[in-house]
Protein backbone atom coordinates (compact mmCIF):
# COMPACT_ATOMS: atom_id res chain seq x y z
CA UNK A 1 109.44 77.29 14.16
CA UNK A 2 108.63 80.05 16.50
CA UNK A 3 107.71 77.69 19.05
CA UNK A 4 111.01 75.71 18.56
CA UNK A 5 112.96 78.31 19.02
CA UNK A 6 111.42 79.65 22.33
CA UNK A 7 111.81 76.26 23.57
CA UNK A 8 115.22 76.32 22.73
CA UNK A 9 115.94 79.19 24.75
CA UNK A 10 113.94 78.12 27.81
CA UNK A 11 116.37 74.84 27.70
CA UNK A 12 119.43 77.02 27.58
CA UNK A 13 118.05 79.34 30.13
CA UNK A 14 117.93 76.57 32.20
CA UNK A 15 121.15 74.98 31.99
CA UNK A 16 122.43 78.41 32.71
CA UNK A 17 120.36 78.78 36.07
CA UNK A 18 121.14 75.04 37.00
CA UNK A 19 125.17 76.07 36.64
CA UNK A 20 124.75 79.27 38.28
CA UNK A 21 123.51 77.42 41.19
CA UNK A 22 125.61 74.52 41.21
CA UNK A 23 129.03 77.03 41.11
CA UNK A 24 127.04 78.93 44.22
CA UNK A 25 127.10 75.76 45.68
CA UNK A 26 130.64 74.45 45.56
CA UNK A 27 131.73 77.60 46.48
CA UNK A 28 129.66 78.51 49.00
CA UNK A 29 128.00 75.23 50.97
CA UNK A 30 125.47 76.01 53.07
CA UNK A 31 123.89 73.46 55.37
CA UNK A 32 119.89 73.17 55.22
CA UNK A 33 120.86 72.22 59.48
CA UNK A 34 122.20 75.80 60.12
CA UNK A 35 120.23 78.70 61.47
CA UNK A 36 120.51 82.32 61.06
CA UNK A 37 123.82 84.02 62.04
CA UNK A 38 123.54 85.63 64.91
CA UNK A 39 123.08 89.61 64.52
CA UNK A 40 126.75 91.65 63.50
CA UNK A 41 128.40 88.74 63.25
CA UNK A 42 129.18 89.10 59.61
CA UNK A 43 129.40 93.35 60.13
CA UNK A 44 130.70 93.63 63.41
CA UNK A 45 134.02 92.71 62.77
CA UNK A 46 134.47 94.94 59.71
CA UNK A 47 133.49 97.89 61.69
CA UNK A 48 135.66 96.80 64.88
CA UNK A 49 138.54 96.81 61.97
CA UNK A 50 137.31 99.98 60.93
CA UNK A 51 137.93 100.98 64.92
CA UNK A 52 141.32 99.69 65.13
CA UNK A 53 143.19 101.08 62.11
CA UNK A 54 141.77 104.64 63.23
CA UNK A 55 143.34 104.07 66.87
CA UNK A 56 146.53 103.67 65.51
CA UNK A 57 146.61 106.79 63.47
CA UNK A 58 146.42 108.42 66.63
CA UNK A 59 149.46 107.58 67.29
CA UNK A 60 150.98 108.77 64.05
CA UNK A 61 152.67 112.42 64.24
CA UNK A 62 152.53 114.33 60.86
CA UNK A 63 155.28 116.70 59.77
CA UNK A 64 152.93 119.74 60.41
CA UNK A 65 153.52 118.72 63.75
CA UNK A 66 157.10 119.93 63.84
CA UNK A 67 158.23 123.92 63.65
CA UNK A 68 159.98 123.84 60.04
CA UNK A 69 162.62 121.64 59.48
CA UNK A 70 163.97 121.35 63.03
CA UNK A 71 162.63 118.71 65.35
CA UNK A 72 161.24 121.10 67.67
CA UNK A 73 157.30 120.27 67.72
CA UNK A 74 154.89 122.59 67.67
CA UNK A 75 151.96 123.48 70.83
CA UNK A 76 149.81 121.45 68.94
CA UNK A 77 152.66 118.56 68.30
CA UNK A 78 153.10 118.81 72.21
CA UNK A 79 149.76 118.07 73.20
CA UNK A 80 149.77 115.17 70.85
CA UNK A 81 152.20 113.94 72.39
CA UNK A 82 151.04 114.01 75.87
CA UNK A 83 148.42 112.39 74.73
CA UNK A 84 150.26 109.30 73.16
CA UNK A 85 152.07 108.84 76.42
CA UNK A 86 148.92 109.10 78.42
CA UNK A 87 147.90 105.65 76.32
CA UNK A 88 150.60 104.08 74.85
CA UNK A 89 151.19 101.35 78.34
CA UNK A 90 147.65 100.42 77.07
CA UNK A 91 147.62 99.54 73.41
CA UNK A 92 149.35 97.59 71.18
CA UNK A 93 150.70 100.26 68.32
CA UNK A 94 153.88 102.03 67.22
CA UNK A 95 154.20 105.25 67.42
CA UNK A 96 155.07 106.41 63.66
CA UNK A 97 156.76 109.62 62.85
CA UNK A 98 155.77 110.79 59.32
CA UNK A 99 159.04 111.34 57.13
CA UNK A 100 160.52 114.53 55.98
CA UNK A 101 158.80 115.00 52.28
CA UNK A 102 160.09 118.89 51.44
CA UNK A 103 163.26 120.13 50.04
CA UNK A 104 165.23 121.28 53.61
CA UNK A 105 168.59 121.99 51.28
CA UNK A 106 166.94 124.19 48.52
CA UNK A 107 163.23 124.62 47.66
CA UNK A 108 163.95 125.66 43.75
CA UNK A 109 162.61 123.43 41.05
CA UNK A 110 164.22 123.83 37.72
CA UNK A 111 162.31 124.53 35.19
CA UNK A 112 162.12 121.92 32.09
CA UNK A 113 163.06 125.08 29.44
CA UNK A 114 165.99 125.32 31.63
CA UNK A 115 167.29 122.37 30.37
CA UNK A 116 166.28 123.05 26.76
CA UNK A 117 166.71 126.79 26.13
CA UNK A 118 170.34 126.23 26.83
CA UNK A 119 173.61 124.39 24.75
CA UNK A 120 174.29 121.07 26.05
CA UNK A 121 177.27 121.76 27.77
CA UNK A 122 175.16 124.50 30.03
CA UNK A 123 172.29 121.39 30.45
CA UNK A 124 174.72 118.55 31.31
CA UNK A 125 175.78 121.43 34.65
CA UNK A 126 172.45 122.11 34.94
CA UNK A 127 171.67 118.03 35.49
CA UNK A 128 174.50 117.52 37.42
CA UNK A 129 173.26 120.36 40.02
CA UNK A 130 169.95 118.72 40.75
CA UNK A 131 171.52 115.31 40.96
CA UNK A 132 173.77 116.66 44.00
CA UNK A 133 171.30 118.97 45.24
CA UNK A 134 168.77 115.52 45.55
CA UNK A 135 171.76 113.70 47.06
CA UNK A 136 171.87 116.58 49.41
CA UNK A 137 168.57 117.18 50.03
CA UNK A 138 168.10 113.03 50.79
CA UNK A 139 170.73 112.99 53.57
CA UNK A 140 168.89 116.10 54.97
CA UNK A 141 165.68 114.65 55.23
CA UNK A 142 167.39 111.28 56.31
CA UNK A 143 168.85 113.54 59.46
CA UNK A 144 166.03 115.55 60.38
CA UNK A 145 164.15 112.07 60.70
CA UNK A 146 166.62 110.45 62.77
CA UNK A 147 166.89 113.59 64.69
CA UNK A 148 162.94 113.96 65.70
CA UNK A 149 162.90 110.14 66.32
CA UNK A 150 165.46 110.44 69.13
CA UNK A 151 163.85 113.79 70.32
CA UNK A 152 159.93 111.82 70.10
CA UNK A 153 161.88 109.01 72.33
CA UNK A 154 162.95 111.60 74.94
CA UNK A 155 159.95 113.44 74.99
CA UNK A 156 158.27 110.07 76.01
CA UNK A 157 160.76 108.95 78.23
CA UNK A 158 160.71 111.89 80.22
CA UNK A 159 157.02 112.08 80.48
CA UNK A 160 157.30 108.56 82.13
CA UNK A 161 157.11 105.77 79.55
CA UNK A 162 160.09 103.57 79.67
CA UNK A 163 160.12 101.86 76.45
CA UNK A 164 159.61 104.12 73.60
CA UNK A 165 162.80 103.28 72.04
CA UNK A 166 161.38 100.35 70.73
CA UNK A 167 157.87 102.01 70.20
CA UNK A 168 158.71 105.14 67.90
CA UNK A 169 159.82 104.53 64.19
CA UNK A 170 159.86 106.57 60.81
CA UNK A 171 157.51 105.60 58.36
CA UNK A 172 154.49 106.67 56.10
CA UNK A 173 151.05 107.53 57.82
CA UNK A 174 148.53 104.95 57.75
CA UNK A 175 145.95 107.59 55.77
CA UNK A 176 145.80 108.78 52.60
CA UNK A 177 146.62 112.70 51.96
CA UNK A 178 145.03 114.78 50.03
CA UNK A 179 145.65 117.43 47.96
CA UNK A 180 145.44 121.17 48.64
CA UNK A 181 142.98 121.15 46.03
CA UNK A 182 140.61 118.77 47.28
CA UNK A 183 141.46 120.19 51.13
CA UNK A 184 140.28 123.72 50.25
CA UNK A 185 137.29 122.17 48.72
CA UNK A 186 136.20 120.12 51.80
CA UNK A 187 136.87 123.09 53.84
CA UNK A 188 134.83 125.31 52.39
CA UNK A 189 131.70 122.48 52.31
CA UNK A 190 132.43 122.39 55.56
CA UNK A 191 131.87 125.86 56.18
CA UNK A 192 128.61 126.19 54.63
CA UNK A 193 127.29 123.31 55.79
CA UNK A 194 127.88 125.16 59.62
CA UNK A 195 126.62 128.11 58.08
CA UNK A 196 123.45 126.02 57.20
CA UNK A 197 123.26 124.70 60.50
CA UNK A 198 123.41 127.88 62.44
CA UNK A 199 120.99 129.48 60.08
CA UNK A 200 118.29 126.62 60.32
CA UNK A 201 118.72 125.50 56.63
CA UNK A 202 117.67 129.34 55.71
CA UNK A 203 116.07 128.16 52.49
CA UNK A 204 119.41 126.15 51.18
CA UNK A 205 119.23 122.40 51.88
CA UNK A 206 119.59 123.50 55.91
CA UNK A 207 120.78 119.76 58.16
CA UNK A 208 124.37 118.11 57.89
CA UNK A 209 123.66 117.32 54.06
CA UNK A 210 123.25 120.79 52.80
CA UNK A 211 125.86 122.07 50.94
């Protein structure tokens, strides 16, 4: 009986491996006739992609790049830009301007026992506040971005590139924020891993993995 049943699940076993393989097969032929790849070529142009997408976030200006709400940038905005004109003749992406994300009209959140300490009549003005002030606050950023894309296009113009009209546009950064949460936390690993550095390791982990 024992025996039986061990032979049983050898058989199944079997099948199992013989489907495995034949699935591996249809959907992935490989020729007995072909030799090895040659070496990157399956890699290679995952990292060059890798490459690419963080060019073109060099040529994507961030809000913190701008003094406040105006479109004035910033020295550091500035030398961005020089930068971006110094290459753009040579490579193939926009030049994105990150949208307005804060409250320009009125930075005040209402709180949610605002609108439930309070009679209805006082909660349906209450509503009909932040609806306007969101209206408001939408055309705002809608302006500021319109107004910091023509300024980006002058700013490139006059430092010698002739087509950034049809270069510069408003739209989302290519990479991911994070939050000030997670930022404070990366800077501070970042600061003792220098301090671990500088120190020779000094008995804590020491090298670029010491934390």
């Amino acid at each position: 009986m024992k025996r039986a049943t061990l032979a049983g699940v050898n058989l199944c076993l079997a099948a199992w491996v013989a489907a495995c393989v034949g699935c591996w097969t249809t959907s992935n032929p490989v020729s007995v006739n072909e030799g090895p790849l040659p070496l990157g070529a399956v890699v290679d142009p995952h990292w060059q992609a890798m490459v690419t997408n963080a060019q073109a976030s060099d040529f994507v200006i961030y809000q913190h790049e701008f003094i406040g709400a105006t479109v004035q940038l910033n020295q550091a905005g500035q030398h961005h830009v020089k930068q971006i004109a110094r290459r753009l003749a040579d490579v193939p992406f926009p030049v994105i301007i990150e949208p307005v994300t804060f409250r320009p009209f009125d930075n005040r959140l209402y709180e949610e026992k605002e609108f439930t300490d309070v009679d209805r009549e006082r909660r349906e003005t209450l509503e009909q506040d932040r609806a306007r002030r969101d209206v408001i606050d939408a055309d705002r950023r809608a302006e500021i971005d319109a107004a910091r894309r023509q300024e980006i296009v002058h700013f490139l113009t006059a430092l010698g590139y002739p087509y950034a009209n049809d270069r510069v546009f408003v739209a989302p950064g290519y990479a991911i924020g994070i939050t000030g949460i997670e930022g404070a936390r990366n800077f501070e690993q970042i600061i003792q891993n220098g301090n671990n550095n500088n120190n020779g390791g000094n008995g804590r982990g020491g090298g670029s993995g010491g934390f």
